[in-house]
Structure formats: structure tokens, C-alpha cells
PDB file of N, CA and C in Angstrom:
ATOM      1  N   UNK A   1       0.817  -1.184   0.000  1.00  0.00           N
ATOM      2  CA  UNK A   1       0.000   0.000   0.000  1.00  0.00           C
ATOM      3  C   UNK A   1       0.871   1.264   0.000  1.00  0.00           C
ATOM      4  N   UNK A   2       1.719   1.215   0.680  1.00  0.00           N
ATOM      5  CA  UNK A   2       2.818   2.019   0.811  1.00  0.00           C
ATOM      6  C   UNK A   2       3.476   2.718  -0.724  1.00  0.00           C
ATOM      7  N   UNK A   3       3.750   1.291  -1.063  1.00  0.00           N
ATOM      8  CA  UNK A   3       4.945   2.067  -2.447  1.00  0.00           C
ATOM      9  C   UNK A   3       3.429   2.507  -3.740  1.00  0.00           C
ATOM     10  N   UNK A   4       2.116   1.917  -3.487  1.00  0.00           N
ATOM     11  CA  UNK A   4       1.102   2.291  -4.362  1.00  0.00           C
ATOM     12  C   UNK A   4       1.015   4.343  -3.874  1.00  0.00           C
ATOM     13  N   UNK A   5       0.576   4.395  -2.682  1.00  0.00           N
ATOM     14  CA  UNK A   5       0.902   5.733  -2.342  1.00  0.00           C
ATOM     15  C   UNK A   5       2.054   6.718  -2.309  1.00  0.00           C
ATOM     16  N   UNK A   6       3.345   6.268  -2.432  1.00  0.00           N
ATOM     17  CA  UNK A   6       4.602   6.891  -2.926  1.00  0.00           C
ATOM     18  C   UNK A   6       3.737   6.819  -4.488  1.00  0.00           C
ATOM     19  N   UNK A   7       3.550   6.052  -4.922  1.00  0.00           N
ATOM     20  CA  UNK A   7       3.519   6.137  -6.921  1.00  0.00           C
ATOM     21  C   UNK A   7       2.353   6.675  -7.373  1.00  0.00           C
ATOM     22  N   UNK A   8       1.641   7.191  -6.732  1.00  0.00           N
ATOM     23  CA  UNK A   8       0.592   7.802  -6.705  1.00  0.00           C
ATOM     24  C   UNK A   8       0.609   9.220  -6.752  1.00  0.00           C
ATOM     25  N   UNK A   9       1.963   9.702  -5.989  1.00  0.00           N
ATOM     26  CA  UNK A   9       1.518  11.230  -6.050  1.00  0.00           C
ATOM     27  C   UNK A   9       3.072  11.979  -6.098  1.00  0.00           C
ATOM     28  N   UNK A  10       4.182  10.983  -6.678  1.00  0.00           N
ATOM     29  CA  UNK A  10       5.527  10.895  -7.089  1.00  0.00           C
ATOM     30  C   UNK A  10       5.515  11.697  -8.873  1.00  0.00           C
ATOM     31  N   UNK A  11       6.610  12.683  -8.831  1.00  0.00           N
ATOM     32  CA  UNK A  11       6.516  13.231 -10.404  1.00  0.00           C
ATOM     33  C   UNK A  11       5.138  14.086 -10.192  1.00  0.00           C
ATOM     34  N   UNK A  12       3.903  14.519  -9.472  1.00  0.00           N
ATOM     35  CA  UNK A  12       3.266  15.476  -9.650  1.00  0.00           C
ATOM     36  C   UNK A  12       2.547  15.933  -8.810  1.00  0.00           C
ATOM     37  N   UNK A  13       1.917  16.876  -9.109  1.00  0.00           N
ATOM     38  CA  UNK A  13       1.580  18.150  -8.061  1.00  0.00           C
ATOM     39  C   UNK A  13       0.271  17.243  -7.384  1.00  0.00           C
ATOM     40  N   UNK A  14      -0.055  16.972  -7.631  1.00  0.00           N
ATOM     41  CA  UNK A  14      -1.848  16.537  -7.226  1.00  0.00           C
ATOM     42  C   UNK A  14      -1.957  14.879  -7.907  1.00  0.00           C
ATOM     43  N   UNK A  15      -2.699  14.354  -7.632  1.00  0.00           N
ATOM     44  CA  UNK A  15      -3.094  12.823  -8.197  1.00  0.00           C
ATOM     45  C   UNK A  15      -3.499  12.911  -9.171  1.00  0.00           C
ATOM     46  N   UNK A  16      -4.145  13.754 -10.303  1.00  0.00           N
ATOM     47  CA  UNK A  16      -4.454  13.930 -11.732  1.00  0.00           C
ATOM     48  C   UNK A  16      -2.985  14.917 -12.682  1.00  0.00           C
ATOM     49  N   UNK A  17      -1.907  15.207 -11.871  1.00  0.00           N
ATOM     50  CA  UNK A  17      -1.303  15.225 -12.145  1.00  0.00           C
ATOM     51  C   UNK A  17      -1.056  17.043 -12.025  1.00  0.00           C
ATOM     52  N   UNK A  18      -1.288  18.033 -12.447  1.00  0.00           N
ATOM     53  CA  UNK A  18      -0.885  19.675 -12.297  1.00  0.00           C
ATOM     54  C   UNK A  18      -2.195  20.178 -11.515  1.00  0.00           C
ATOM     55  N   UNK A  19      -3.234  19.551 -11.888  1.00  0.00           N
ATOM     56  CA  UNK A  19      -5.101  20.232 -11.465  1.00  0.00           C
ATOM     57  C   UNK A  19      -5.154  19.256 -10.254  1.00  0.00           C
ATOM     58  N   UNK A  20      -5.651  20.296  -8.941  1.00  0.00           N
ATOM     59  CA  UNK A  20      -6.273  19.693  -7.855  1.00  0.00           C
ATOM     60  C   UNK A  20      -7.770  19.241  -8.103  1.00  0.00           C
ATOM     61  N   UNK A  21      -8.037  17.722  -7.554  1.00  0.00           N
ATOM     62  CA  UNK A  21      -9.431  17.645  -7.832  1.00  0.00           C
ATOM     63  C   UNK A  21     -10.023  17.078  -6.656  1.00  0.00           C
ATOM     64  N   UNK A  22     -11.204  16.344  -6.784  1.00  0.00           N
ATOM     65  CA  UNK A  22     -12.157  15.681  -6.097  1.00  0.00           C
ATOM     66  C   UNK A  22     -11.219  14.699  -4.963  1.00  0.00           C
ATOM     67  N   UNK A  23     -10.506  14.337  -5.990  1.00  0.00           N
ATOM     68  CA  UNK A  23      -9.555  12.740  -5.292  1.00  0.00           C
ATOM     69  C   UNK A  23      -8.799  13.514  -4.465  1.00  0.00           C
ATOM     70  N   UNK A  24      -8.313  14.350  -4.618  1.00  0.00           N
ATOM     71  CA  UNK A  24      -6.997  14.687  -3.640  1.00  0.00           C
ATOM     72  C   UNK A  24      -8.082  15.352  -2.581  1.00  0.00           C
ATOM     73  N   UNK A  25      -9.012  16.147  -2.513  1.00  0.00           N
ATOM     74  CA  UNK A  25     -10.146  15.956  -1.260  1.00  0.00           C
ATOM     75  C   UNK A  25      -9.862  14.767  -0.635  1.00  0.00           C
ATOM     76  N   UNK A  26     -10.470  13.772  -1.255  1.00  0.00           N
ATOM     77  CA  UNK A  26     -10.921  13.032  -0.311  1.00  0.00           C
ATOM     78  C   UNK A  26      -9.659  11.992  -0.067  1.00  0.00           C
ATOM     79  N   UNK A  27      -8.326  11.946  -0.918  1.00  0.00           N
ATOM     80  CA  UNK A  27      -7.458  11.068  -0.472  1.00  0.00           C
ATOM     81  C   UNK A  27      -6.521  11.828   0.126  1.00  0.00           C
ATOM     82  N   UNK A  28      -6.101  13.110   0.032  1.00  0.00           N
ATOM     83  CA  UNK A  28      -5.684  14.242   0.828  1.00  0.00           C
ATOM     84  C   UNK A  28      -5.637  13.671   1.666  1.00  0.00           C
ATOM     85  N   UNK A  29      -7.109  14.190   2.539  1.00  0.00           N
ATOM     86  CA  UNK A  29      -7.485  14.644   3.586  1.00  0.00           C
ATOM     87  C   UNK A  29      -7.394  13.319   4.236  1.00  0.00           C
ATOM     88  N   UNK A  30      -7.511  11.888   4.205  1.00  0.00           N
ATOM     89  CA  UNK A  30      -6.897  11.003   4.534  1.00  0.00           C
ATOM     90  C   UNK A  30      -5.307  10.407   4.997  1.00  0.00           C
ATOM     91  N   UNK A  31      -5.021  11.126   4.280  1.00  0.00           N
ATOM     92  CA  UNK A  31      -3.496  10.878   3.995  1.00  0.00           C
ATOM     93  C   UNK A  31      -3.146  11.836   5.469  1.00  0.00           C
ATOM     94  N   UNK A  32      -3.473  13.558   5.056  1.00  0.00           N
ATOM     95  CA  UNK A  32      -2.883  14.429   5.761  1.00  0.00           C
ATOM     96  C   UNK A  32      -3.649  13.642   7.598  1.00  0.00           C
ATOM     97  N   UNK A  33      -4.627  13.184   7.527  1.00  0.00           N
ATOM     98  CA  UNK A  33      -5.272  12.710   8.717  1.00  0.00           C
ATOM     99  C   UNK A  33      -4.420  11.245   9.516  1.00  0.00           C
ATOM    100  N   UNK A  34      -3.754  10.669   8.850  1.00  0.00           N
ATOM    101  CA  UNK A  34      -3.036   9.556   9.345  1.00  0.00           C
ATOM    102  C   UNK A  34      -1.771   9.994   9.430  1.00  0.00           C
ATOM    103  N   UNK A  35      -0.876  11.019   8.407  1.00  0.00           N
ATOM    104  CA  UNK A  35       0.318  11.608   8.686  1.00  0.00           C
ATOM    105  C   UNK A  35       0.353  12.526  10.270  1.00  0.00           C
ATOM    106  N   UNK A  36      -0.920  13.116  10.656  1.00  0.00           N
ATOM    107  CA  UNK A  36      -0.842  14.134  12.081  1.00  0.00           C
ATOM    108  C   UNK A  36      -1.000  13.159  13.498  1.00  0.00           C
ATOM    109  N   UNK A  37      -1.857  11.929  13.216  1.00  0.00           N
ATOM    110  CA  UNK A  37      -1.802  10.938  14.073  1.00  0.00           C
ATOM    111  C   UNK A  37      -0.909   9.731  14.120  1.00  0.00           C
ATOM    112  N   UNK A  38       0.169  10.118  12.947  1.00  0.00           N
ATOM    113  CA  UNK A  38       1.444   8.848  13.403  1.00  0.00           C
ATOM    114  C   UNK A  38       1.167   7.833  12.411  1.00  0.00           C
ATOM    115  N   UNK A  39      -0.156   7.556  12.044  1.00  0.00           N
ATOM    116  CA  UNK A  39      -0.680   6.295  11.498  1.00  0.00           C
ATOM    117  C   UNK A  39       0.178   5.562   9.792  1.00  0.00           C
ATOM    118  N   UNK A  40       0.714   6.878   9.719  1.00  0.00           N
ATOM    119  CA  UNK A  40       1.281   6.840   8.307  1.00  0.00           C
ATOM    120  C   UNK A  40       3.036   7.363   8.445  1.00  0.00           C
ATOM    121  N   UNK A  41       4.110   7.057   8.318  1.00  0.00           N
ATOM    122  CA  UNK A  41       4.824   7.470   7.952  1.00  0.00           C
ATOM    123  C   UNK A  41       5.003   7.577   6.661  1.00  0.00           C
ATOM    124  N   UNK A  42       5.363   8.799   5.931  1.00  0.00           N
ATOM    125  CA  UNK A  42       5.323   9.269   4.651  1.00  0.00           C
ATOM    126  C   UNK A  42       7.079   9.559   4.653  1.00  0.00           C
ATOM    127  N   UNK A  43       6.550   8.890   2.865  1.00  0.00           N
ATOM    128  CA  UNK A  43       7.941   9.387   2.378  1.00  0.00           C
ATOM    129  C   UNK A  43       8.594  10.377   2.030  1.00  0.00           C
ATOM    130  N   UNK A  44       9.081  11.037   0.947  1.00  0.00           N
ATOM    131  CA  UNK A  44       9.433  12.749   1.056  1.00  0.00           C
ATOM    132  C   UNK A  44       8.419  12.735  -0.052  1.00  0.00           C
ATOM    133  N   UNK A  45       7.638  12.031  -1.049  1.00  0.00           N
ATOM    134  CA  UNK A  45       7.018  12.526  -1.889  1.00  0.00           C
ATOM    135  C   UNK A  45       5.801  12.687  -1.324  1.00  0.00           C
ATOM    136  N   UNK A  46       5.165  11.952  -0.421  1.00  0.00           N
ATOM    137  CA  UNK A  46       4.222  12.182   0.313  1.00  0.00           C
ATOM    138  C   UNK A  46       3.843  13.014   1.107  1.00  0.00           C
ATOM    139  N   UNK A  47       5.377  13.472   2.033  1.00  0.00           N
ATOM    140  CA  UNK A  47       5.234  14.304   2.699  1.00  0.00           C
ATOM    141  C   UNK A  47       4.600  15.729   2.033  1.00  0.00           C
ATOM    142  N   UNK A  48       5.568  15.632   1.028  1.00  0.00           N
ATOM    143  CA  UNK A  48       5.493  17.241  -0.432  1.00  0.00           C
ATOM    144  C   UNK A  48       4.323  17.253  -0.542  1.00  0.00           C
ATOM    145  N   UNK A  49       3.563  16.352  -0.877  1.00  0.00           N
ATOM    146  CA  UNK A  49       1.966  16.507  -1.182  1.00  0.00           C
ATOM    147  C   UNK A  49       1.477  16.699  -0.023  1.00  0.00           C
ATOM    148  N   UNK A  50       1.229  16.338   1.211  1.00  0.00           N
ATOM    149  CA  UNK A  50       0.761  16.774   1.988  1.00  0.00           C
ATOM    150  C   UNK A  50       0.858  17.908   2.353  1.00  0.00           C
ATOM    151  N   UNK A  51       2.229  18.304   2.207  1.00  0.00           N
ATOM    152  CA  UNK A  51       2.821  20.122   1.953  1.00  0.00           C
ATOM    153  C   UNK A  51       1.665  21.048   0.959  1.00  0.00           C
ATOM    154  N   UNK A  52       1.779  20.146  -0.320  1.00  0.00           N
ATOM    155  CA  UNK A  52       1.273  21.168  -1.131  1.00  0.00           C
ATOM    156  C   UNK A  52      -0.176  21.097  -0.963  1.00  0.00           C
ATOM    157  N   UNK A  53      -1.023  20.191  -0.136  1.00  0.00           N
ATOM    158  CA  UNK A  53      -2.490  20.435   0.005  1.00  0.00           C
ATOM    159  C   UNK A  53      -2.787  21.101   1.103  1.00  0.00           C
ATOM    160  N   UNK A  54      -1.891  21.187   2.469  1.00  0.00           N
ATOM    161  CA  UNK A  54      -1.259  21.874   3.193  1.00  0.00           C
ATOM    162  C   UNK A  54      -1.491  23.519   3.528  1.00  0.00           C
ATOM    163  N   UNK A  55      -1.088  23.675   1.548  1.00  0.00           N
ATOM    164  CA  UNK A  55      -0.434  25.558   1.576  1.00  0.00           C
ATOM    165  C   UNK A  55      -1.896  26.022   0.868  1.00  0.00           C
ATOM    166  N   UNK A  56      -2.762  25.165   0.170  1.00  0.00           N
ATOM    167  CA  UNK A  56      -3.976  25.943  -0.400  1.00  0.00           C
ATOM    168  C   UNK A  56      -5.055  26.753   0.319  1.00  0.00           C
ATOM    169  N   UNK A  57      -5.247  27.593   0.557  1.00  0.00           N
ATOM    170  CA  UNK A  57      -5.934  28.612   0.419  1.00  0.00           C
ATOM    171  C   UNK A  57      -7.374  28.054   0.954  1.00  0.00           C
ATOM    172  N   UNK A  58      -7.669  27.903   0.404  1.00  0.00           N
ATOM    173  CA  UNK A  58      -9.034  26.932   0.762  1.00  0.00           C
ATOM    174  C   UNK A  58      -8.975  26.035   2.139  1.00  0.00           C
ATOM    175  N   UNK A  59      -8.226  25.348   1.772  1.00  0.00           N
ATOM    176  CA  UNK A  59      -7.665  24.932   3.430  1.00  0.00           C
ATOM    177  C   UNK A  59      -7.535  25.490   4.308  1.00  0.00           C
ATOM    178  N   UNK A  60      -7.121  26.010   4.289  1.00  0.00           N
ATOM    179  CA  UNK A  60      -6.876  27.292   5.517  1.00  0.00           C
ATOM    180  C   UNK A  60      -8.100  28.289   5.834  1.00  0.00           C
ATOM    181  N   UNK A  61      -9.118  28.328   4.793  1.00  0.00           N
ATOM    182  CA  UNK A  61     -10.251  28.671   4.878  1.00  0.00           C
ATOM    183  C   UNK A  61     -11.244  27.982   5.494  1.00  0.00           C
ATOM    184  N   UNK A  62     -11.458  26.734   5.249  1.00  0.00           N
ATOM    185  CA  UNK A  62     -12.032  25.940   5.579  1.00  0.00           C
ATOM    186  C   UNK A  62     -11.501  25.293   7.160  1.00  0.00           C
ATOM    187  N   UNK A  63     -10.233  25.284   7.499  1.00  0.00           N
ATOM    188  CA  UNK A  63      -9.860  25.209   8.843  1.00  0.00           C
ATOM    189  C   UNK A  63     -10.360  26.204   9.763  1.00  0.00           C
ATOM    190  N   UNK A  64     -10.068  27.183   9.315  1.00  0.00           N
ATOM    191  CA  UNK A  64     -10.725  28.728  10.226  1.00  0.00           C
ATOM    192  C   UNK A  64     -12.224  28.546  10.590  1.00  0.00           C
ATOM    193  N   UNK A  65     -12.832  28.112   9.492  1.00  0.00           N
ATOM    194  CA  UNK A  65     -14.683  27.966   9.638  1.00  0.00           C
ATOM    195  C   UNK A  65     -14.583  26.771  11.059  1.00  0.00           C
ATOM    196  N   UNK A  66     -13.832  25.481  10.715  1.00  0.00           N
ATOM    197  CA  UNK A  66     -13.955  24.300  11.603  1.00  0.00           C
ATOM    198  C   UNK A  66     -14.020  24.508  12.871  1.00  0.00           C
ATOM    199  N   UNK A  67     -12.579  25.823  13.246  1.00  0.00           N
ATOM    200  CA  UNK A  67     -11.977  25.988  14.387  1.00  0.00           C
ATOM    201  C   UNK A  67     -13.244  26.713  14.993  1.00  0.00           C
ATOM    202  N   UNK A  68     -13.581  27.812  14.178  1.00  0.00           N
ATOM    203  CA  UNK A  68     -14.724  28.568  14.751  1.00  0.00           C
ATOM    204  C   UNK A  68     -15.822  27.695  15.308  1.00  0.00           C
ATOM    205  N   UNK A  69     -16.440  26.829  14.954  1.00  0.00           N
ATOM    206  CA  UNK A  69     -17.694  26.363  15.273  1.00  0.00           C
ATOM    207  C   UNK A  69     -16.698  25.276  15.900  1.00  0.00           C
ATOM    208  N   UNK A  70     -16.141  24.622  16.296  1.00  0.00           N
ATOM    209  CA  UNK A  70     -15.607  23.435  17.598  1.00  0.00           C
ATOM    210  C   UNK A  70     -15.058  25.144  18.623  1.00  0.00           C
ATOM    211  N   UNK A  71     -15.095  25.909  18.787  1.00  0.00           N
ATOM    212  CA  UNK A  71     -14.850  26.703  19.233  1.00  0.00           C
ATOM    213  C   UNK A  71     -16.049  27.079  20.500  1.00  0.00           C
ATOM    214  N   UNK A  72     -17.022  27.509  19.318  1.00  0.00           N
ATOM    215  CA  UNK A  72     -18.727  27.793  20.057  1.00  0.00           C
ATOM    216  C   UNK A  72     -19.124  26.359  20.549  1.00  0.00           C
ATOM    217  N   UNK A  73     -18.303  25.160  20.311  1.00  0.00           N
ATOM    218  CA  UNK A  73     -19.673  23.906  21.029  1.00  0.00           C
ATOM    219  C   UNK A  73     -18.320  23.664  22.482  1.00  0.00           C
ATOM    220  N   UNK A  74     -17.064  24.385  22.097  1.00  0.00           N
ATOM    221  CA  UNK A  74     -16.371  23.971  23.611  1.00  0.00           C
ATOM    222  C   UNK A  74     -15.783  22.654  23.074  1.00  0.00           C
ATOM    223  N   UNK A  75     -15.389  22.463  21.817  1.00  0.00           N
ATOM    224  CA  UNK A  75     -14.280  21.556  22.043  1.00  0.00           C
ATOM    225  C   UNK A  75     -13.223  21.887  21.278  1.00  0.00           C
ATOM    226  N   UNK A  76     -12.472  21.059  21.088  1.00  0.00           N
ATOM    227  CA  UNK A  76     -10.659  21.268  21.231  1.00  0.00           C
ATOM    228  C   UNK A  76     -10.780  20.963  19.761  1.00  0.00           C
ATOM    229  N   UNK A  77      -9.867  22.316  19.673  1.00  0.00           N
ATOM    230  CA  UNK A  77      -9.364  23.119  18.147  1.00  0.00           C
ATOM    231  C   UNK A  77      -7.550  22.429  17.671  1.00  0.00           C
ATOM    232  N   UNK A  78      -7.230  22.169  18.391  1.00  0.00           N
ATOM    233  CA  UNK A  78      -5.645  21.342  18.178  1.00  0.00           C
ATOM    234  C   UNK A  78      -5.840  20.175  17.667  1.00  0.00           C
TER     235      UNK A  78
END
């Protein structure tokens, strides 16, 4: 599973290759979710992608909304 996910996102920006899409949502956000809990050690190409889904804009948008509302119900934003 490992070297399928190194070859998966090795040589390019996103999993369709230059364009972020649907997949890197939802395999992203998987990926980046097992890399913060240990579950995954990533390689450096993995890591990079997790970098580069990481630095988007949207993300960081969409984190801010999350933090806000676990904020108002009183639970933990870390």
C-alpha cells in the first residue's frame, strides 16, 4: 500500500497530475489525517503533497470555519 501511495503522487503536483481535484479531497485529507496521528509514515514525496495540500488557500479557509464552530460547542481546536 505504501509504495502504491509513494507512486501515486511521485513526479506530480496533485493525483491527476498539475489540477487539484475531487480525489486529492478526499485522499488528501486522509493521507494528511493519518500523517498528524502517526498512522502513516510518509515518504518525502508524500510528505510534499501533503505540503502542497497543506499551503492551499481553501484549506486554511475551511480550517478557520472548523476551528470557529468546535470553538462555540467547547471543544478542542488542536
Amino acid at each position: 500500500m505504501l509504495r502504491a501511495l509513494d507512486a501515486a503522487v511521485t513526479g506530480r503536483d496533485f493525483l491527476l497530475g498539475s489540477t487539484f481535484s475531487m480525489a486529492d479531497v478526499i485522499f488528501g485529507s486522509t493521507v494528511r489525517f493519518m500523517l498528524k496521528f502517526k498512522m502513516l509514515e510518509g515518504s518525502p514525496a508524500v510528505l510534499a503533497y501533503s505540503e502542497r495540500l497543506g499551503a492551499r488557500p481553501a484549506l486554511h479557509r475551511a480550517d478557520a470555519i472548523n476551528a470557529k464552530i468546535s470553538a462555540e460547542h467547547g471543544l478542542p481546536t488542536g
